[in-house]
C-alpha atoms as a PDB file:
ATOM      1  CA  UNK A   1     -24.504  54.308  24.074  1.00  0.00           C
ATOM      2  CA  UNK A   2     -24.918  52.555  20.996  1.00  0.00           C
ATOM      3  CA  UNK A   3     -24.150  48.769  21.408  1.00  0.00           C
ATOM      4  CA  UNK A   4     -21.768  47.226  18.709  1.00  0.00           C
ATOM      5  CA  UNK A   5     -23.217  44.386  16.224  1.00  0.00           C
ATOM      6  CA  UNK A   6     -21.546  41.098  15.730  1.00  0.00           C
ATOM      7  CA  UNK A   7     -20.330  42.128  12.147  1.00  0.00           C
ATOM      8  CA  UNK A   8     -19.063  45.248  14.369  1.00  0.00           C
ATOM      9  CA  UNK A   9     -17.214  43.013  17.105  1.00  0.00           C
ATOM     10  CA  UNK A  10     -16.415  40.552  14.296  1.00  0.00           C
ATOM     11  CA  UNK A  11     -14.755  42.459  11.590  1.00  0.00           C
ATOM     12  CA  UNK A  12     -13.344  46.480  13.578  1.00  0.00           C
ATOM     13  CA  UNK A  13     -11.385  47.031  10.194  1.00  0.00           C
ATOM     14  CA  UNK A  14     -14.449  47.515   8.241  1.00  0.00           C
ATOM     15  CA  UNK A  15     -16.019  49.330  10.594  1.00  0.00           C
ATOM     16  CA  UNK A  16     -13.533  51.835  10.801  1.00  0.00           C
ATOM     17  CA  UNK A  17     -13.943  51.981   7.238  1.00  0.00           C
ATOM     18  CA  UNK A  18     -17.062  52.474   7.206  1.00  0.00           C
ATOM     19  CA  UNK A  19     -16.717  55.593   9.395  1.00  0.00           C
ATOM     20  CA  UNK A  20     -14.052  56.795   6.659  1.00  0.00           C
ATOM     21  CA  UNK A  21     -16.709  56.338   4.266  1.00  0.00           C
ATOM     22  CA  UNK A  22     -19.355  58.316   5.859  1.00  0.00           C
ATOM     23  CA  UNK A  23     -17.453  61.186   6.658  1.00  0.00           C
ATOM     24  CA  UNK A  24     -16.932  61.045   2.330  1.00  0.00           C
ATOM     25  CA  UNK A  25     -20.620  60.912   2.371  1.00  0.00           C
ATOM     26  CA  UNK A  26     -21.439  64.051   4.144  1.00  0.00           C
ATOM     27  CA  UNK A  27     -18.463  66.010   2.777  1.00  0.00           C
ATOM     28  CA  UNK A  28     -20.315  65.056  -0.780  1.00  0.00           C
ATOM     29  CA  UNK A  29     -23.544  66.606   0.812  1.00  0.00           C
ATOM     30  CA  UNK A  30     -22.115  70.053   1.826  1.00  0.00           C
ATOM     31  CA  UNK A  31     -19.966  70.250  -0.981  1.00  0.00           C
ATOM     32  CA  UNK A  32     -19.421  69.755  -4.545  1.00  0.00           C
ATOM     33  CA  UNK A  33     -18.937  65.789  -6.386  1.00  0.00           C
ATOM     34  CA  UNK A  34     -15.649  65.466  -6.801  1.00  0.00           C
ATOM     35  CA  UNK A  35     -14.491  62.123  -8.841  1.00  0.00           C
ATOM     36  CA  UNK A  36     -12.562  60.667  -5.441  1.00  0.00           C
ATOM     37  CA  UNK A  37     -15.917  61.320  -3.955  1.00  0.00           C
ATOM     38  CA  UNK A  38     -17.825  59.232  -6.545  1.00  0.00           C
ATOM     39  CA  UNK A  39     -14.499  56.382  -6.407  1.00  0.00           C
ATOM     40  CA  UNK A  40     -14.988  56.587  -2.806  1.00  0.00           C
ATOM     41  CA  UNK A  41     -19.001  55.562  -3.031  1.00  0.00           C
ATOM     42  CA  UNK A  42     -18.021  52.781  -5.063  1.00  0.00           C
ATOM     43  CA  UNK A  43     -15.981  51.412  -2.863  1.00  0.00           C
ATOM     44  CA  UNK A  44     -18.207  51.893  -0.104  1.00  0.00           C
ATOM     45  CA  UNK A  45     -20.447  49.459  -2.010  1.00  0.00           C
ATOM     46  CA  UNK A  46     -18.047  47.046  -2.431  1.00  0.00           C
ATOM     47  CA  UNK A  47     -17.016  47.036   1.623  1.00  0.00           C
ATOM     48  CA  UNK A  48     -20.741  46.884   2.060  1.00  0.00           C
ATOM     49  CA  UNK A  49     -20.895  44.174   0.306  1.00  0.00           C
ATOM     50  CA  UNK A  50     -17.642  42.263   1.570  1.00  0.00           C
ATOM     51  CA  UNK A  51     -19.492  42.446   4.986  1.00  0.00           C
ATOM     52  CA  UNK A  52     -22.447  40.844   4.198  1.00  0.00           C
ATOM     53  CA  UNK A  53     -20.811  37.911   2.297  1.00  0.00           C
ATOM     54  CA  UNK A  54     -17.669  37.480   5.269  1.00  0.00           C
ATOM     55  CA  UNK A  55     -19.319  35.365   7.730  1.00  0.00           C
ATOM     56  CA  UNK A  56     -20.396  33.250   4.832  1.00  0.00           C
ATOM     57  CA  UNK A  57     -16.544  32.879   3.334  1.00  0.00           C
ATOM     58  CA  UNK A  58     -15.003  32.873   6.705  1.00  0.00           C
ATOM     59  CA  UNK A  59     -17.443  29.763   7.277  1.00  0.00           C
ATOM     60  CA  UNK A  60     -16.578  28.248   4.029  1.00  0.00           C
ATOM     61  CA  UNK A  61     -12.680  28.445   4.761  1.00  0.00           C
ATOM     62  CA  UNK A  62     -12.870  27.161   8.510  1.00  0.00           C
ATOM     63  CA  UNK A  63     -14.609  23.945   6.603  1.00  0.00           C
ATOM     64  CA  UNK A  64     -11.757  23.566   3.909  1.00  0.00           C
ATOM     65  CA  UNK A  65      -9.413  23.804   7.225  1.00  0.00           C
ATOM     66  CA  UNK A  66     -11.612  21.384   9.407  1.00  0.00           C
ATOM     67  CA  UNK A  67     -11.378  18.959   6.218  1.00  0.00           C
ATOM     68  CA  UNK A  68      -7.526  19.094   6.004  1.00  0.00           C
ATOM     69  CA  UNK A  69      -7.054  18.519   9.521  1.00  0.00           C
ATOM     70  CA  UNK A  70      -9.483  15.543   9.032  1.00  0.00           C
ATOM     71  CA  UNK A  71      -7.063  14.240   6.261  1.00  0.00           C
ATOM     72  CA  UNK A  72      -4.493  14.485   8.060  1.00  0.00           C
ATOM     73  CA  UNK A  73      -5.491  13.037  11.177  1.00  0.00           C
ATOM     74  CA  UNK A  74      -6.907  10.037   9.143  1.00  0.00           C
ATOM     75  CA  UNK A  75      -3.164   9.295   7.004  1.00  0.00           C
ATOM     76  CA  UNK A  76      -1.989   9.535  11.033  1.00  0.00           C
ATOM     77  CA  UNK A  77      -4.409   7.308  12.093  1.00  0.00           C
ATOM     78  CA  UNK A  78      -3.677   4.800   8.841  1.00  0.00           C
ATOM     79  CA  UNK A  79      -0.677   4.617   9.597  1.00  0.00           C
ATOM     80  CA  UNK A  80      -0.601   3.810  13.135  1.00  0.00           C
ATOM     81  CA  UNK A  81      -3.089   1.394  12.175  1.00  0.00           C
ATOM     82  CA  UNK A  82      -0.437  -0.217   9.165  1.00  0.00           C
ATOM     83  CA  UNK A  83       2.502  -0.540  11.755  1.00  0.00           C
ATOM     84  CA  UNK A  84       0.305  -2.340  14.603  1.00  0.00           C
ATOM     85  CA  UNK A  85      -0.919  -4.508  11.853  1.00  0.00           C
ATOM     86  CA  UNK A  86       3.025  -5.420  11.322  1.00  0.00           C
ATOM     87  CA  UNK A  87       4.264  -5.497  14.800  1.00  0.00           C
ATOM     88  CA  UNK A  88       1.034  -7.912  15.683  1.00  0.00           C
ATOM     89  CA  UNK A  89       2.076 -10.211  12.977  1.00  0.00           C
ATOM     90  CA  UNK A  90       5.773 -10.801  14.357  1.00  0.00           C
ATOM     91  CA  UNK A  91       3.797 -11.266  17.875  1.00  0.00           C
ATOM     92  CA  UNK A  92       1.647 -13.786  16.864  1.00  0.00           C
ATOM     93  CA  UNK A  93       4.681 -15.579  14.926  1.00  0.00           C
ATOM     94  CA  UNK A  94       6.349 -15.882  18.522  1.00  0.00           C
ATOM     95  CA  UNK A  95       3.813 -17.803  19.769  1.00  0.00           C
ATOM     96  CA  UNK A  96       2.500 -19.819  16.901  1.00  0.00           C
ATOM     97  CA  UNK A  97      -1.169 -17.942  17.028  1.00  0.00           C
ATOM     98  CA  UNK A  98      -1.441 -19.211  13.394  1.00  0.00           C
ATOM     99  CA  UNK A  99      -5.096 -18.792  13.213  1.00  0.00           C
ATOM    100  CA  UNK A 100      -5.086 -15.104  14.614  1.00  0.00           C
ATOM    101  CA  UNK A 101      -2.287 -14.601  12.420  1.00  0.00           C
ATOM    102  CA  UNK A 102      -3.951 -15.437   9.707  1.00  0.00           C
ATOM    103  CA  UNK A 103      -6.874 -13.332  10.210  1.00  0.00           C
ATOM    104  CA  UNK A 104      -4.504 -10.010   9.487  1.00  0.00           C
ATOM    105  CA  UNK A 105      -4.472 -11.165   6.173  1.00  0.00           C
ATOM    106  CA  UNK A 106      -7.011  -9.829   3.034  1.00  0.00           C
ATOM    107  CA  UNK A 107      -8.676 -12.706   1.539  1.00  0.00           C
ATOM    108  CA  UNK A 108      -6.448 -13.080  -1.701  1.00  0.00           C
ATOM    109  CA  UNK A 109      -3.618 -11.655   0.212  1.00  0.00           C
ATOM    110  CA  UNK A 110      -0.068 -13.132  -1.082  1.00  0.00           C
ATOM    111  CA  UNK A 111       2.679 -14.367   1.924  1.00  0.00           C
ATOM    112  CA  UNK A 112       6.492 -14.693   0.731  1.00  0.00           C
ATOM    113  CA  UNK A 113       9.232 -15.492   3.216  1.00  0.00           C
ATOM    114  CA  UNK A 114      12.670 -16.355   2.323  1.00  0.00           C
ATOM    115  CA  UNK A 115      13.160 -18.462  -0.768  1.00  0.00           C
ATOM    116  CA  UNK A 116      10.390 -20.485  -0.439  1.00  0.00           C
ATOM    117  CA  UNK A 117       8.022 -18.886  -2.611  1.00  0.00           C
ATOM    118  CA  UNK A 118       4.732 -17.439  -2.824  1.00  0.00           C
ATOM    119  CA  UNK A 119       1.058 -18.891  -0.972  1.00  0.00           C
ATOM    120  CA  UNK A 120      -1.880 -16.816  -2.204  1.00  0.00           C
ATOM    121  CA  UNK A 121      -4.921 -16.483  -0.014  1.00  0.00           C
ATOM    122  CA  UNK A 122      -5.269 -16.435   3.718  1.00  0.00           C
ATOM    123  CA  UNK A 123      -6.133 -20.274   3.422  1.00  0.00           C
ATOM    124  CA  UNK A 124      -3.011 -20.647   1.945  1.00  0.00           C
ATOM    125  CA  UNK A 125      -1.180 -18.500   4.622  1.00  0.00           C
ATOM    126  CA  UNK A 126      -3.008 -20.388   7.245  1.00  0.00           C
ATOM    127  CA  UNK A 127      -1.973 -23.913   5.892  1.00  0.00           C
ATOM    128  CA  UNK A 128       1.848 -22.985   5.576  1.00  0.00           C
ATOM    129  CA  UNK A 129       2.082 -21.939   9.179  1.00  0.00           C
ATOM    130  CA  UNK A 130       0.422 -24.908  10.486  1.00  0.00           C
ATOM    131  CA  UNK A 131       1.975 -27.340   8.261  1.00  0.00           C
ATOM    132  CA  UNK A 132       5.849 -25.471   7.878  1.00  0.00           C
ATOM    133  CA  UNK A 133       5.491 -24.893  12.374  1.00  0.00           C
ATOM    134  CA  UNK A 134       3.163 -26.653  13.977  1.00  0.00           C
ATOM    135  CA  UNK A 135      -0.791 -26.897  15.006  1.00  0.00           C
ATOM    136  CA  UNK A 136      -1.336 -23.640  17.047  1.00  0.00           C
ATOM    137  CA  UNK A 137       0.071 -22.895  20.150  1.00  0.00           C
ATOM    138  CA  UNK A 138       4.072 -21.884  21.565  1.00  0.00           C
ATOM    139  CA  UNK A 139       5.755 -25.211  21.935  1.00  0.00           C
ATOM    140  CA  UNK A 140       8.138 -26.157  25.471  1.00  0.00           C
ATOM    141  CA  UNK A 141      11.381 -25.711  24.915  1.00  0.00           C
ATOM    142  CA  UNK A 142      11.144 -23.262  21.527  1.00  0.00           C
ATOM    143  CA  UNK A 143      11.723 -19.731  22.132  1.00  0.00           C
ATOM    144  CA  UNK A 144      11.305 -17.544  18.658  1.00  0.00           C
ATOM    145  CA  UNK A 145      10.955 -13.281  19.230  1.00  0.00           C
ATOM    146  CA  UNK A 146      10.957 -11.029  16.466  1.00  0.00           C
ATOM    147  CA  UNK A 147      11.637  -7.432  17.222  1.00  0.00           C
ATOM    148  CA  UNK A 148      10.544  -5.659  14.754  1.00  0.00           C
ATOM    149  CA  UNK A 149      12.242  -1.337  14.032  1.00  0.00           C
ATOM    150  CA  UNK A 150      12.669   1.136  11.959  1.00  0.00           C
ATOM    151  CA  UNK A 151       9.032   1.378   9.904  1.00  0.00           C
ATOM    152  CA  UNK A 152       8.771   3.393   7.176  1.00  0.00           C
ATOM    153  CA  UNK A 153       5.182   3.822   6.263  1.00  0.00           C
ATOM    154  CA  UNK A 154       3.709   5.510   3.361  1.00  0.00           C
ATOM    155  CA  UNK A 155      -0.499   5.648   2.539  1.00  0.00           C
ATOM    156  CA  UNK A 156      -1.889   6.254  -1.181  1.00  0.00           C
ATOM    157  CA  UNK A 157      -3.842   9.558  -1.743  1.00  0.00           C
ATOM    158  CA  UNK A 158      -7.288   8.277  -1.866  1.00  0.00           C
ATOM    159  CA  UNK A 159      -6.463   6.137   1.678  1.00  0.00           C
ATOM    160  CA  UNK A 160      -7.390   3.081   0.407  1.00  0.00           C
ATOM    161  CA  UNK A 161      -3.385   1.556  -0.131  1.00  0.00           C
ATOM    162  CA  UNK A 162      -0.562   1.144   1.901  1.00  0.00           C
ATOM    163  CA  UNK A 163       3.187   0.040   2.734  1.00  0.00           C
ATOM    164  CA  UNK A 164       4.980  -0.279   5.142  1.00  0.00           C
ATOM    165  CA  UNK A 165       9.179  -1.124   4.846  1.00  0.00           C
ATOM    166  CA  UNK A 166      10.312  -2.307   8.011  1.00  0.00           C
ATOM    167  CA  UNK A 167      13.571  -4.420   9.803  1.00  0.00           C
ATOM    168  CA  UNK A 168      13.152  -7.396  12.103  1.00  0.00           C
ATOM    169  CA  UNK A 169      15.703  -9.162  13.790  1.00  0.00           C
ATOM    170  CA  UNK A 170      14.707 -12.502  14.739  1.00  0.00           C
ATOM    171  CA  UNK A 171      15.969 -15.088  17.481  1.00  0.00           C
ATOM    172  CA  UNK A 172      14.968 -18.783  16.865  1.00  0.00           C
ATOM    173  CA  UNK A 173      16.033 -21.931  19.009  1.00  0.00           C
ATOM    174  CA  UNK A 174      18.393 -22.596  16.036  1.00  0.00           C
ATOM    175  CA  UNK A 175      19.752 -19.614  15.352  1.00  0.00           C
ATOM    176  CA  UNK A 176      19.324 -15.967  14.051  1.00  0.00           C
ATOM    177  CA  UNK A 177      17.616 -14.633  11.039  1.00  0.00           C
ATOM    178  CA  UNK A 178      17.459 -11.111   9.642  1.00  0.00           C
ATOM    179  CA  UNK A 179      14.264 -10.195   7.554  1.00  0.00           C
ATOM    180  CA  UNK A 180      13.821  -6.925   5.978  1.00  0.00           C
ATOM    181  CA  UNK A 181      10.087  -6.607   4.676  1.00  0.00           C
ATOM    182  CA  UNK A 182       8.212  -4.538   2.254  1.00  0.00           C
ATOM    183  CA  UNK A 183       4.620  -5.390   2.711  1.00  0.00           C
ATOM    184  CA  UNK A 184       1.438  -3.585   0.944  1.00  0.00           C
ATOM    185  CA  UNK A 185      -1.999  -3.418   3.025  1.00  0.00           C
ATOM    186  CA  UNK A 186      -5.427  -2.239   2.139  1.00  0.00           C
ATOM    187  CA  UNK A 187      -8.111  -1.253   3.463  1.00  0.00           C
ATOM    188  CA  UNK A 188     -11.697  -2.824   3.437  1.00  0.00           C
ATOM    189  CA  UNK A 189     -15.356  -1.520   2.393  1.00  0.00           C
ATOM    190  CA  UNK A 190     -15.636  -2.077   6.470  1.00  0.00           C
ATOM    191  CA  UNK A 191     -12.849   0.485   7.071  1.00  0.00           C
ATOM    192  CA  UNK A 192     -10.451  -1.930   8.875  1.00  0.00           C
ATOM    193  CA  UNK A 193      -6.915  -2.345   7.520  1.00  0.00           C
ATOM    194  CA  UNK A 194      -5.730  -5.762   6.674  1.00  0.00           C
ATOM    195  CA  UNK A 195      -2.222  -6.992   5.046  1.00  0.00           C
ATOM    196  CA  UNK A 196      -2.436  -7.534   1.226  1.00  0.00           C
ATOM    197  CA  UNK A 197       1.426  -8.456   0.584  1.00  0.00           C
ATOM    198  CA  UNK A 198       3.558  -9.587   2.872  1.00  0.00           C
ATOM    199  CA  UNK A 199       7.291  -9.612   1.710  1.00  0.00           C
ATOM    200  CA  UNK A 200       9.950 -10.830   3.983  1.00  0.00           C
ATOM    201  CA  UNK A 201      13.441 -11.781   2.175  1.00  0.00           C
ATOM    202  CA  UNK A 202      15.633 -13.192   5.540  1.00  0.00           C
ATOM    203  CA  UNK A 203      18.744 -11.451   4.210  1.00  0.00           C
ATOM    204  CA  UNK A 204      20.912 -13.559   6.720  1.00  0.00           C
ATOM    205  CA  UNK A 205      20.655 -16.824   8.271  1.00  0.00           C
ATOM    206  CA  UNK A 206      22.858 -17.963  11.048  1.00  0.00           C
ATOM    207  CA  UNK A 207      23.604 -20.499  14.210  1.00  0.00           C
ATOM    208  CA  UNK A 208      24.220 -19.035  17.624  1.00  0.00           C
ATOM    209  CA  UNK A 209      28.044 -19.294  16.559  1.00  0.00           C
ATOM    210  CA  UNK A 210      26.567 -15.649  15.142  1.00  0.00           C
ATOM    211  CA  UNK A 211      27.446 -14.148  11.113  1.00  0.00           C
ATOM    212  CA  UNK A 212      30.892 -13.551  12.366  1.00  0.00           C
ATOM    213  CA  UNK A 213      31.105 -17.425  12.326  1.00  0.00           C
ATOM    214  CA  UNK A 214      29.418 -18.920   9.692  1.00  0.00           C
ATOM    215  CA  UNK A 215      26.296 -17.900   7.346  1.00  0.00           C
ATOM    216  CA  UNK A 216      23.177 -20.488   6.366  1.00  0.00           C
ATOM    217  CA  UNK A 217      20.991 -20.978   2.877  1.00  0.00           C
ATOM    218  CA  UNK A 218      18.661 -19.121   2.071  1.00  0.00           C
ATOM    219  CA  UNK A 219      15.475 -21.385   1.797  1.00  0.00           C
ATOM    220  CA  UNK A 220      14.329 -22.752  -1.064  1.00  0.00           C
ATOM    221  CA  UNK A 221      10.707 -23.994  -2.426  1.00  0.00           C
ATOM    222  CA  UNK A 222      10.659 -27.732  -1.886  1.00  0.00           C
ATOM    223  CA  UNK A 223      12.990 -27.568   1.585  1.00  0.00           C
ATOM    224  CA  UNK A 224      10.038 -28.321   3.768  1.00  0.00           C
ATOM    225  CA  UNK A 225       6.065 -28.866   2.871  1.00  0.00           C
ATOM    226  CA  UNK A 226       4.049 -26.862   2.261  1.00  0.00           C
ATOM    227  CA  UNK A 227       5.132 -26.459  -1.357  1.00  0.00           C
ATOM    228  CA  UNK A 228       4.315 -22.833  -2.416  1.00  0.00           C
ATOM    229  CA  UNK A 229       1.479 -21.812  -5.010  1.00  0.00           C
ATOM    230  CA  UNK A 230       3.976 -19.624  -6.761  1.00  0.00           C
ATOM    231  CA  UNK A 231       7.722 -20.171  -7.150  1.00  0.00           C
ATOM    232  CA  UNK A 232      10.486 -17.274  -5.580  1.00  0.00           C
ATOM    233  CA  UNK A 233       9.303 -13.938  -6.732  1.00  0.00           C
ATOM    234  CA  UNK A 234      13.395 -13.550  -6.441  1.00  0.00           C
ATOM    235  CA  UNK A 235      16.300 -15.670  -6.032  1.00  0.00           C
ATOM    236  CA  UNK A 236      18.554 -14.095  -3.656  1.00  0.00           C
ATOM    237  CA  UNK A 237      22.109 -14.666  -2.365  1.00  0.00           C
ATOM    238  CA  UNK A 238      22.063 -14.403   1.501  1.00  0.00           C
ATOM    239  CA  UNK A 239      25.296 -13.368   3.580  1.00  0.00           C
ATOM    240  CA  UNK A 240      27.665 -12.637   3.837  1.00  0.00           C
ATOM    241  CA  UNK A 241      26.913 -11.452  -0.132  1.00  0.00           C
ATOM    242  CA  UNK A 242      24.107  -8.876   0.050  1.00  0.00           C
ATOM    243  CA  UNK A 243      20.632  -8.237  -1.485  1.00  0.00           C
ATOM    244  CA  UNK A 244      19.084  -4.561  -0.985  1.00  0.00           C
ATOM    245  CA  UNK A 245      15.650  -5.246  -1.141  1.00  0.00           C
ATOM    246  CA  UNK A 246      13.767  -3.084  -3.485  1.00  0.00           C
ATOM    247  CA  UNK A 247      12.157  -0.245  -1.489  1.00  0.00           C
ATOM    248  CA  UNK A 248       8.861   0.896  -2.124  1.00  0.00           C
ATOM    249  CA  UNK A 249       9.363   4.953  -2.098  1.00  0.00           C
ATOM    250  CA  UNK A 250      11.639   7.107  -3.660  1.00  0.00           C
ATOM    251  CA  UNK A 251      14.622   9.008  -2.013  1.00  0.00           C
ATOM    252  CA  UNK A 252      12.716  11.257   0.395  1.00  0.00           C
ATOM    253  CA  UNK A 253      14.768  14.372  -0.820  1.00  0.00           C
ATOM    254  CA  UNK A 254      15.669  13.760  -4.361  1.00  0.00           C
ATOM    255  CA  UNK A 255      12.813  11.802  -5.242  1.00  0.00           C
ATOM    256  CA  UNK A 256      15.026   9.801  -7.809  1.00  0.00           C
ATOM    257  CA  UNK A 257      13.991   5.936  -7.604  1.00  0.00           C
ATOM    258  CA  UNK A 258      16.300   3.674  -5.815  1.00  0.00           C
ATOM    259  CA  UNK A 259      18.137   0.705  -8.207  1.00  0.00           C
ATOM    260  CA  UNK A 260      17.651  -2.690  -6.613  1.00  0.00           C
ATOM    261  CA  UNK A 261      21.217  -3.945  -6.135  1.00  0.00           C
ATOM    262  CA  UNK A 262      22.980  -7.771  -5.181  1.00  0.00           C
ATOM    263  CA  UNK A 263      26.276  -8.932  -4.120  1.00  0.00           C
ATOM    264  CA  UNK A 264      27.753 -11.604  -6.557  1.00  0.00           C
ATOM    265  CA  UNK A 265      28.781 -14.570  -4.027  1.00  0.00           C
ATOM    266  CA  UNK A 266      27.221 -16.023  -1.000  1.00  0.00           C
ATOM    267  CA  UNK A 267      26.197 -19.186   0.798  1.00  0.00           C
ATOM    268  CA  UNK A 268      23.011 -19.456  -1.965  1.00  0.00           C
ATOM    269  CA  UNK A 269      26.591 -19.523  -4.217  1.00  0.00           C
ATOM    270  CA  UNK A 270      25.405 -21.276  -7.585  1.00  0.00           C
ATOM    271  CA  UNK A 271      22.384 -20.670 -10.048  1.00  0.00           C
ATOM    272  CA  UNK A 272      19.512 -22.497  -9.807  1.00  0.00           C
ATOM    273  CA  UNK A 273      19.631 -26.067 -10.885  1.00  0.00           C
ATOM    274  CA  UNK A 274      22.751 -26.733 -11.031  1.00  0.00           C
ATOM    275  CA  UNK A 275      25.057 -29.477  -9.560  1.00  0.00           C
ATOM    276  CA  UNK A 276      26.468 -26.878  -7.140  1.00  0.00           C
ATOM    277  CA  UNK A 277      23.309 -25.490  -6.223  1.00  0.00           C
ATOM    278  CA  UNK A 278      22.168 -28.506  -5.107  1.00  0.00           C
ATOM    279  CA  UNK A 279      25.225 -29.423  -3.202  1.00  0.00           C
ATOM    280  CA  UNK A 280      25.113 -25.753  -1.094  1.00  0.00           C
ATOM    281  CA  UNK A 281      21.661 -25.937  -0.216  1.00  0.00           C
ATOM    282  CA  UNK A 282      22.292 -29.750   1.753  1.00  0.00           C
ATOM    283  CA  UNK A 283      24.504 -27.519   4.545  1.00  0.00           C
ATOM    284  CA  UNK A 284      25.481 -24.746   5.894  1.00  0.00           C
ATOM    285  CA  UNK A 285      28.917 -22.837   5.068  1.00  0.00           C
ATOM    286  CA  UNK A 286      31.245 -20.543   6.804  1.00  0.00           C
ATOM    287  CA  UNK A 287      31.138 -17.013   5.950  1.00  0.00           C
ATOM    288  CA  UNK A 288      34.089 -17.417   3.215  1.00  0.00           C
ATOM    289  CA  UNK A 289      31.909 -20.067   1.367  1.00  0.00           C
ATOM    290  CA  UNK A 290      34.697 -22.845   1.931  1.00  0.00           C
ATOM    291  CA  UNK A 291      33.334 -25.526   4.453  1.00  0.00           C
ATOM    292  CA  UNK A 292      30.372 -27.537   5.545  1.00  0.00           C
ATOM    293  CA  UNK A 293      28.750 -26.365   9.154  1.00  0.00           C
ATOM    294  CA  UNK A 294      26.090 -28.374   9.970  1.00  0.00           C
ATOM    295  CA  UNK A 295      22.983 -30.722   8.552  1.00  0.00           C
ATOM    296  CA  UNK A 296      20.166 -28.959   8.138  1.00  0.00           C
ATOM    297  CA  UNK A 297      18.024 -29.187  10.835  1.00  0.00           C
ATOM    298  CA  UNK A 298      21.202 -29.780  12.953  1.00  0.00           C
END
């Protein structure tokens, strides 16, 4: 019995072809040409030919398959990458591991929080924390946790970009804070992500009365030293008025691009430089706007 070839075991439907073409042959032997004969020869060539070159194409496609799966596990693995990046930040806030903090940050990376403006460069980054919080290390008696949800993460085509929109909800010794960030990250010629923009407006400030109580300032650039390299990059009203944070991707289904939007009154309740201004950002008000809470600090 004849054993079968590997183009044979590989590829039965030309095979039985083939059989359909020899029998053509022969029949064109005993008998005269007909033109489906000579058709048929033709394509006997061209099947001939389709099973020499097969293994080569069939090659050449698992390799285009093998490289999207590669993409694709890659974006995964970017993105896992991007969100432990962010969750290890709000960590090392917790504790006051400024220095290790500080180290999740590209070299000319920019760091906004609240209202008090921009600091450019890790340095920069580095000095706020220490100088805004303390030398490095979790004080007695503070307790600060930032629980961080709800990441939506995005990675540019060529890899190389990020972002990452994501909620915290923050506990403090003095109170509650809710950021919402939108930060950017890139990664290095040594293939290891780092943050490139951190963004994170606190859209609410409270005591542990709660927002149901009363609603704090936002902060503002010369509240407490460090002063920032770059002033507000926005000037927000905090609760109880609302700011909707510009989001970095466009509706998922529509694709139309979302319109930043902002309540009209608030605790931050005057325009910069002002009389008023000045007078609402020396305390704290109730959620209507009407009363003084508390000090600063208090």
């Amino acid at each position: 019995m004849r054993k079968s070839s590997n183009a044979e075991s590989a590829h039965p439907e030309l095979v039985e072809g083939l059989s359909f073409f020899g029998n053509l042959w022969r029949r064109r032997k005993d008998g005269p040409s007909t033109s489906s004969g000579r058709a048929g020869l033709a394509l006997l060539g061209v099947v001939l030919a389709m099973l020499h070159t097969t293994p080569a194409a069939a090659q050449d496609n698992a390799d285009q398959q093998l490289d999207q799966l590669d993409r694709r596990i890659t974006r995964l693995e970017d993105m896992n990458a991007i969100e432990t990046l962010q969750r290890t930040y709000g960590y090392f806030v917790d504790k006051g591991q400024w220095t290790h903090l500080s180290n999740l940050f590209a070299d000319d990376a920019t760091l906004e929080i609240g209202g008090k403006g921009i600091f450019v460069g890790r340095e920069r980054v580095l000095e706020y924390m220490q100088t805004a919080f303390g030398p490095d290390g979790a004080p007695m008696g503070i307790l600060v946790n930032h629980m961080q949800f709800q990441p939506v993460t995005h990675i540019s085509d060529d890899g190389r970009e990020g972002w990452l929109r994501g909620r915290a909800f923050v506990m403090a010794s003095s109170g509650w804070g809710l950021p919402l960030y939108e930060d950017a990250f890139e990664k290095g010629d040594d293939g290891v992500w780092r943050i490139s923009r951190l963004t994170g407006p606190f859209t609410m400030y409270t005591s542990w009365a709660g927002w149901g109580e009363n609603a704090l300032n936002n902060t503002w650039p010369d509240k407490f030293d460090p002063p920032p390299d770059l002033p507000p990059s926005v000037v927000y009203l905090t609760y109880p008025a609302y700011y909707i944070v510009p989001f970095h991707y466009p509706h998922p289904v529509t694709g139309e691009v979302f319109e930043a939007d902002a309540g009209e009154a608030g605790a931050y309740h005057r325009p910069p430089g002002t009389p008023e201004q000045r007078q609402s950002l020396t305390v704290g008000r109730t959620v209507n706007g009407s009363q003084p809470i508390m000090p600063p600090g208090e």
